[in-house]
PDB file of N, CA and C in Angstrom:
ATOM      1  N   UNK A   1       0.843  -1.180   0.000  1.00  0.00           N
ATOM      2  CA  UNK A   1       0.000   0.000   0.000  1.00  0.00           C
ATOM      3  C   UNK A   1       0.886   1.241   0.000  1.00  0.00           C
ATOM      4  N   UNK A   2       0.540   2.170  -1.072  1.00  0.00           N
ATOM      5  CA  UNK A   2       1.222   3.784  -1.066  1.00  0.00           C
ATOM      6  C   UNK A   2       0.699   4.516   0.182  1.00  0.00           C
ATOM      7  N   UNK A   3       1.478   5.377   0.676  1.00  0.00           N
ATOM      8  CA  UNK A   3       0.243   5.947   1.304  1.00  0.00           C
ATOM      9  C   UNK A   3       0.689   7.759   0.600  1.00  0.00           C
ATOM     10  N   UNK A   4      -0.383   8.551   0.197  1.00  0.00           N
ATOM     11  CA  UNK A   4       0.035   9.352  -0.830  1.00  0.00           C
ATOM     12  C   UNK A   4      -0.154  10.959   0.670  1.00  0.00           C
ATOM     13  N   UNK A   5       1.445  11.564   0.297  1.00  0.00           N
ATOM     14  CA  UNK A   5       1.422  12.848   1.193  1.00  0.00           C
ATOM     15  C   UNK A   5       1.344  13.698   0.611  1.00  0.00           C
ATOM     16  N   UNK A   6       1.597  14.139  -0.685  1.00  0.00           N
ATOM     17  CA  UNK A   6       1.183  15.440  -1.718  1.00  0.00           C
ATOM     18  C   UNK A   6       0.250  15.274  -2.784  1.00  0.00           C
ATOM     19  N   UNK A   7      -0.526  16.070  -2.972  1.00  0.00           N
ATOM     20  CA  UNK A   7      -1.743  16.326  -4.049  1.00  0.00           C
ATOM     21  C   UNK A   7      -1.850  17.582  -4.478  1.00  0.00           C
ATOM     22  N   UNK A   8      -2.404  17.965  -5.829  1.00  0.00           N
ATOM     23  CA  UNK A   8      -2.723  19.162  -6.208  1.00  0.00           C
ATOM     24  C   UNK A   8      -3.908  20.083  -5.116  1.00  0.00           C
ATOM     25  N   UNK A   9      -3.367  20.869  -5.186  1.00  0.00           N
ATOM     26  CA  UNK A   9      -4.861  21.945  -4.246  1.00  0.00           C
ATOM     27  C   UNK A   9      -5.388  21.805  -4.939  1.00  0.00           C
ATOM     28  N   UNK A  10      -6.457  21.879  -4.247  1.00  0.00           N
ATOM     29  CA  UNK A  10      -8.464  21.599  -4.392  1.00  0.00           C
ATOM     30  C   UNK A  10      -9.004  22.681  -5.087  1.00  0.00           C
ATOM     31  N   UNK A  11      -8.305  23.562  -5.189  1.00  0.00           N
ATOM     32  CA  UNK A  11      -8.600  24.725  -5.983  1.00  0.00           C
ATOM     33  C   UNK A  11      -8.290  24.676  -7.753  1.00  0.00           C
ATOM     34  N   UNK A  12      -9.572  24.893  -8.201  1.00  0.00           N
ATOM     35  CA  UNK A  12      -9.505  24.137  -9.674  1.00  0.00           C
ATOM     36  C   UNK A  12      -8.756  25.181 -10.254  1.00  0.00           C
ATOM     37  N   UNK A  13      -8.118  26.267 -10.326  1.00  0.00           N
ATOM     38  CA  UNK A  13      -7.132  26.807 -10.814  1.00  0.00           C
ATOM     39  C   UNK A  13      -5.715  26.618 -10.246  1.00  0.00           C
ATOM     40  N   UNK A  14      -5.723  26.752  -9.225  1.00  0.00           N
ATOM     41  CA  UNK A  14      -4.509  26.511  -8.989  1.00  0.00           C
ATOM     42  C   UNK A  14      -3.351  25.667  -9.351  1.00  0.00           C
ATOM     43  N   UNK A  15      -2.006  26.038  -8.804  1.00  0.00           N
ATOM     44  CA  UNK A  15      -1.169  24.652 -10.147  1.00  0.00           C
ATOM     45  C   UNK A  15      -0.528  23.757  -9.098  1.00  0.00           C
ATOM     46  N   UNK A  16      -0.241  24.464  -7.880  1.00  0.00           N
ATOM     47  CA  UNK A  16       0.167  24.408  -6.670  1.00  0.00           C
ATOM     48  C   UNK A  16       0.047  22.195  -6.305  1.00  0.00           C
ATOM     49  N   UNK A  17       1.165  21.988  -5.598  1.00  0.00           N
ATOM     50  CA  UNK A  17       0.930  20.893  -4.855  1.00  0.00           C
ATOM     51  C   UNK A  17       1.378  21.357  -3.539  1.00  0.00           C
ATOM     52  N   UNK A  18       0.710  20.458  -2.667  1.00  0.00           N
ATOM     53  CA  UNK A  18       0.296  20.324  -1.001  1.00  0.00           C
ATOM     54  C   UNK A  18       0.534  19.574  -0.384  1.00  0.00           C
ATOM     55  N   UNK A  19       1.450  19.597   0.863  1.00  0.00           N
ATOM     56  CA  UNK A  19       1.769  18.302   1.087  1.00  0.00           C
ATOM     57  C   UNK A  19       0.395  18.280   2.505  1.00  0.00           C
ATOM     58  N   UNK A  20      -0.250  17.300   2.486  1.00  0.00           N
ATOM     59  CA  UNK A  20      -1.750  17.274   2.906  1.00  0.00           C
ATOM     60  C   UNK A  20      -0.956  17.269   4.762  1.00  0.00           C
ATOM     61  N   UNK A  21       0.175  16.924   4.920  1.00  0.00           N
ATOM     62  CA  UNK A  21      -0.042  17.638   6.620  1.00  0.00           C
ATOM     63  C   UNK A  21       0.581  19.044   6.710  1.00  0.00           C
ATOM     64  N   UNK A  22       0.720  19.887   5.710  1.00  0.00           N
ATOM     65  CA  UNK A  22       0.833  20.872   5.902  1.00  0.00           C
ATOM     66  C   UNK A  22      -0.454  21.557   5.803  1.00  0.00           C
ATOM     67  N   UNK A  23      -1.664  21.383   4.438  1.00  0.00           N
ATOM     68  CA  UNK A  23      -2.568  21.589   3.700  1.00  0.00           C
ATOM     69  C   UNK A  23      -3.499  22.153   5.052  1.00  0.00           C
ATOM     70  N   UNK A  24      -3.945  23.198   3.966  1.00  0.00           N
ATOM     71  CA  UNK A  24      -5.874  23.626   4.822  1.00  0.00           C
ATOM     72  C   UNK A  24      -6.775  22.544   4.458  1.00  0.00           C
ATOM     73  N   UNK A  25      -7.385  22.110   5.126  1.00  0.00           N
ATOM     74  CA  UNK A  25      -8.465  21.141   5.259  1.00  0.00           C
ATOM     75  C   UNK A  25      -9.814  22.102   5.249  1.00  0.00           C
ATOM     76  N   UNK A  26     -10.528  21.545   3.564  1.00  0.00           N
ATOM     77  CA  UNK A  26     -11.813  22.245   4.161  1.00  0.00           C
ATOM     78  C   UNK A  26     -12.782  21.587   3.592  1.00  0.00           C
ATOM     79  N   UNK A  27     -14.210  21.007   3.971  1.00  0.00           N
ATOM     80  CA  UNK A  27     -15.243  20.202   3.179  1.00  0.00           C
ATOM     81  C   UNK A  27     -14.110  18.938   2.739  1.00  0.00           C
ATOM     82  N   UNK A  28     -13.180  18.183   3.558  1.00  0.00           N
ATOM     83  CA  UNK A  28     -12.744  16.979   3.243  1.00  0.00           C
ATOM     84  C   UNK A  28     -11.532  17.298   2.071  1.00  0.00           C
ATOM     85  N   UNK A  29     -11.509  18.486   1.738  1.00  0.00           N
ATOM     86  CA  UNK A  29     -10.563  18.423   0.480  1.00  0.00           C
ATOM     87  C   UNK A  29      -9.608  19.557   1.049  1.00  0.00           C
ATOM     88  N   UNK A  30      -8.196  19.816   0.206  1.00  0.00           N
ATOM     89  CA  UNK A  30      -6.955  19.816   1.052  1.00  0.00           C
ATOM     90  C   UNK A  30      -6.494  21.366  -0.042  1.00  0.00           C
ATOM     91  N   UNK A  31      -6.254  22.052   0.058  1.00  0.00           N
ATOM     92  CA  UNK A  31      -5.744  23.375  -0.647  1.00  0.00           C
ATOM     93  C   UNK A  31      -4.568  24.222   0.422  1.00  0.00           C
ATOM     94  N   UNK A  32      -3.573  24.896  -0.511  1.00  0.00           N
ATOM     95  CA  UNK A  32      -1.958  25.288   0.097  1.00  0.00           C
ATOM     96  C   UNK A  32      -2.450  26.232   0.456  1.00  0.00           C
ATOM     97  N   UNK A  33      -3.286  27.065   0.552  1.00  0.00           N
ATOM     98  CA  UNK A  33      -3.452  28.052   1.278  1.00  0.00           C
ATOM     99  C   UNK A  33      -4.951  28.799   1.554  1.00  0.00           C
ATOM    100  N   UNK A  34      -5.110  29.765   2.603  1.00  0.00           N
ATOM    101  CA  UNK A  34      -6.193  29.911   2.937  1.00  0.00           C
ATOM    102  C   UNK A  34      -7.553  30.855   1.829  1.00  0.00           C
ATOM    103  N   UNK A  35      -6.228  31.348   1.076  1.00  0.00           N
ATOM    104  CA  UNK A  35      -6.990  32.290   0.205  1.00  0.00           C
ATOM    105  C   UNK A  35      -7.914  31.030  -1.017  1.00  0.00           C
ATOM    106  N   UNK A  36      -7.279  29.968  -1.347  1.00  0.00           N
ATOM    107  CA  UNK A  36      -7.914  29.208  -2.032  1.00  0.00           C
ATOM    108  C   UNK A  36      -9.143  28.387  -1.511  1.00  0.00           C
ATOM    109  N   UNK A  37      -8.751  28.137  -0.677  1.00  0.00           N
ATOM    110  CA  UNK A  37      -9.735  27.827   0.315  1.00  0.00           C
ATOM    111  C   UNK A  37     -11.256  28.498   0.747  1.00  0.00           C
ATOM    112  N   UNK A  38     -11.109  29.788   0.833  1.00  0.00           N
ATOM    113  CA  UNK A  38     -12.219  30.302   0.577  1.00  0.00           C
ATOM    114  C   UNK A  38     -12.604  30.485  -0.767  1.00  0.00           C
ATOM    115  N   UNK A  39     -12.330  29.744  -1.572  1.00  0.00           N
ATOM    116  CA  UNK A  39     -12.647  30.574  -2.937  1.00  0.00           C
ATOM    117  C   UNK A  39     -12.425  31.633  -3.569  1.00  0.00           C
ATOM    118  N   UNK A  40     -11.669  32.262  -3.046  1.00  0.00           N
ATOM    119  CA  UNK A  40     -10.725  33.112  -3.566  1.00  0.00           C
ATOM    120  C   UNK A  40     -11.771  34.293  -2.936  1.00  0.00           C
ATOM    121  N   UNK A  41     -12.446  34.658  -1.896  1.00  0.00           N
ATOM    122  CA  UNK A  41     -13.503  35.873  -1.878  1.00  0.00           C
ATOM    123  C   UNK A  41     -13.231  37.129  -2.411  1.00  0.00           C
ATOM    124  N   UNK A  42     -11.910  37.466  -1.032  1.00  0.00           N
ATOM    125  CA  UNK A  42     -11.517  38.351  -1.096  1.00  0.00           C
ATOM    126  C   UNK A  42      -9.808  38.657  -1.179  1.00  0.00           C
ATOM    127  N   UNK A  43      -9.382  37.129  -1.903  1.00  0.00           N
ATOM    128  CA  UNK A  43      -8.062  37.047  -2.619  1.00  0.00           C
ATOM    129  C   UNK A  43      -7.782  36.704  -3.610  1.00  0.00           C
ATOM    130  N   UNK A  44      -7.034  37.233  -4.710  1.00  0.00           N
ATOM    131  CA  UNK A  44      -6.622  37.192  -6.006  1.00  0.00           C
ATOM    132  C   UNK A  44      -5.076  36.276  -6.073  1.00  0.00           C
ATOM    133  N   UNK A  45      -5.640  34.988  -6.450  1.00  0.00           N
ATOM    134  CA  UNK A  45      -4.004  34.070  -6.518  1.00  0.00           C
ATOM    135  C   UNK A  45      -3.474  33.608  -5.126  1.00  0.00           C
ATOM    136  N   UNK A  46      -2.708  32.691  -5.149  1.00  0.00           N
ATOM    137  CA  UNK A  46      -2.014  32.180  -4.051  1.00  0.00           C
ATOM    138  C   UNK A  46      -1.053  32.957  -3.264  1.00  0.00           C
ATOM    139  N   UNK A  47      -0.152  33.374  -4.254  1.00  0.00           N
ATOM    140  CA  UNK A  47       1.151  33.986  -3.877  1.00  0.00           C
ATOM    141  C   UNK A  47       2.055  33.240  -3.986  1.00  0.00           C
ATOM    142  N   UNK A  48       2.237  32.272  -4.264  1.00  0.00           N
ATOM    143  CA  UNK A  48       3.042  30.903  -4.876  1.00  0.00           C
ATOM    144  C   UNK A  48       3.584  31.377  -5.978  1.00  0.00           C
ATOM    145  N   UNK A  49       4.901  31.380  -5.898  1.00  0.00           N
ATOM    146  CA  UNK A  49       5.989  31.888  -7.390  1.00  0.00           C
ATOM    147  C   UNK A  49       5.180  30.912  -8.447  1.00  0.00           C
ATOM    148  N   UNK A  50       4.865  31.246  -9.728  1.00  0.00           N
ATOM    149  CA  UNK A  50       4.340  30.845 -11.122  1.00  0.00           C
ATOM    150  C   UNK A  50       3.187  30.361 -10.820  1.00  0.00           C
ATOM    151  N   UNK A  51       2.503  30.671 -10.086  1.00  0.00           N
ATOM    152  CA  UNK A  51       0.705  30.313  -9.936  1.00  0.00           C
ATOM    153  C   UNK A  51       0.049  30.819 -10.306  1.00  0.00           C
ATOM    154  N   UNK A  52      -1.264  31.128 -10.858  1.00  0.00           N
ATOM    155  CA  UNK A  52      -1.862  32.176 -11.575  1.00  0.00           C
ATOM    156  C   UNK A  52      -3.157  32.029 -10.882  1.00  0.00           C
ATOM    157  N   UNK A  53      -3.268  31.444  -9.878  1.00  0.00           N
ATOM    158  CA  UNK A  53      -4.529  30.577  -9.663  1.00  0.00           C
ATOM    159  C   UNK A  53      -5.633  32.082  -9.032  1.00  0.00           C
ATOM    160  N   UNK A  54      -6.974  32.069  -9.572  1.00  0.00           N
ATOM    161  CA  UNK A  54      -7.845  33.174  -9.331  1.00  0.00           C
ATOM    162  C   UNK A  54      -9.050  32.680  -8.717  1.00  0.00           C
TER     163      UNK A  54
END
């Protein structure tokens, strides 16, 4: 058995990988940071060098 510690954020733009015990946990799914996490409300992109994620 693998057991898997990085995944892409949950955030469908984003390009970002997460290593899930660092990751925000939200609704079961795992995103690098908090701004993605909310859906971007009241943040534009990660801040992650070459991410574009909106």
């Amino acid at each position: 058995m693998i057991a898997v510690t990085m995944m892409k954020c949950a955030c469908k733009s984003c390009e970002c990988q997460v290593s899930i015990a660092d990751a925000i946990k939200e609704n079961d799914q795992y995103y690098c940071c908090q701004a993605c996490a909310n859906g971007h409300v009241n943040e534009k992109g990660c801040g992650h060098k070459g991410c574009v994620c909106v």
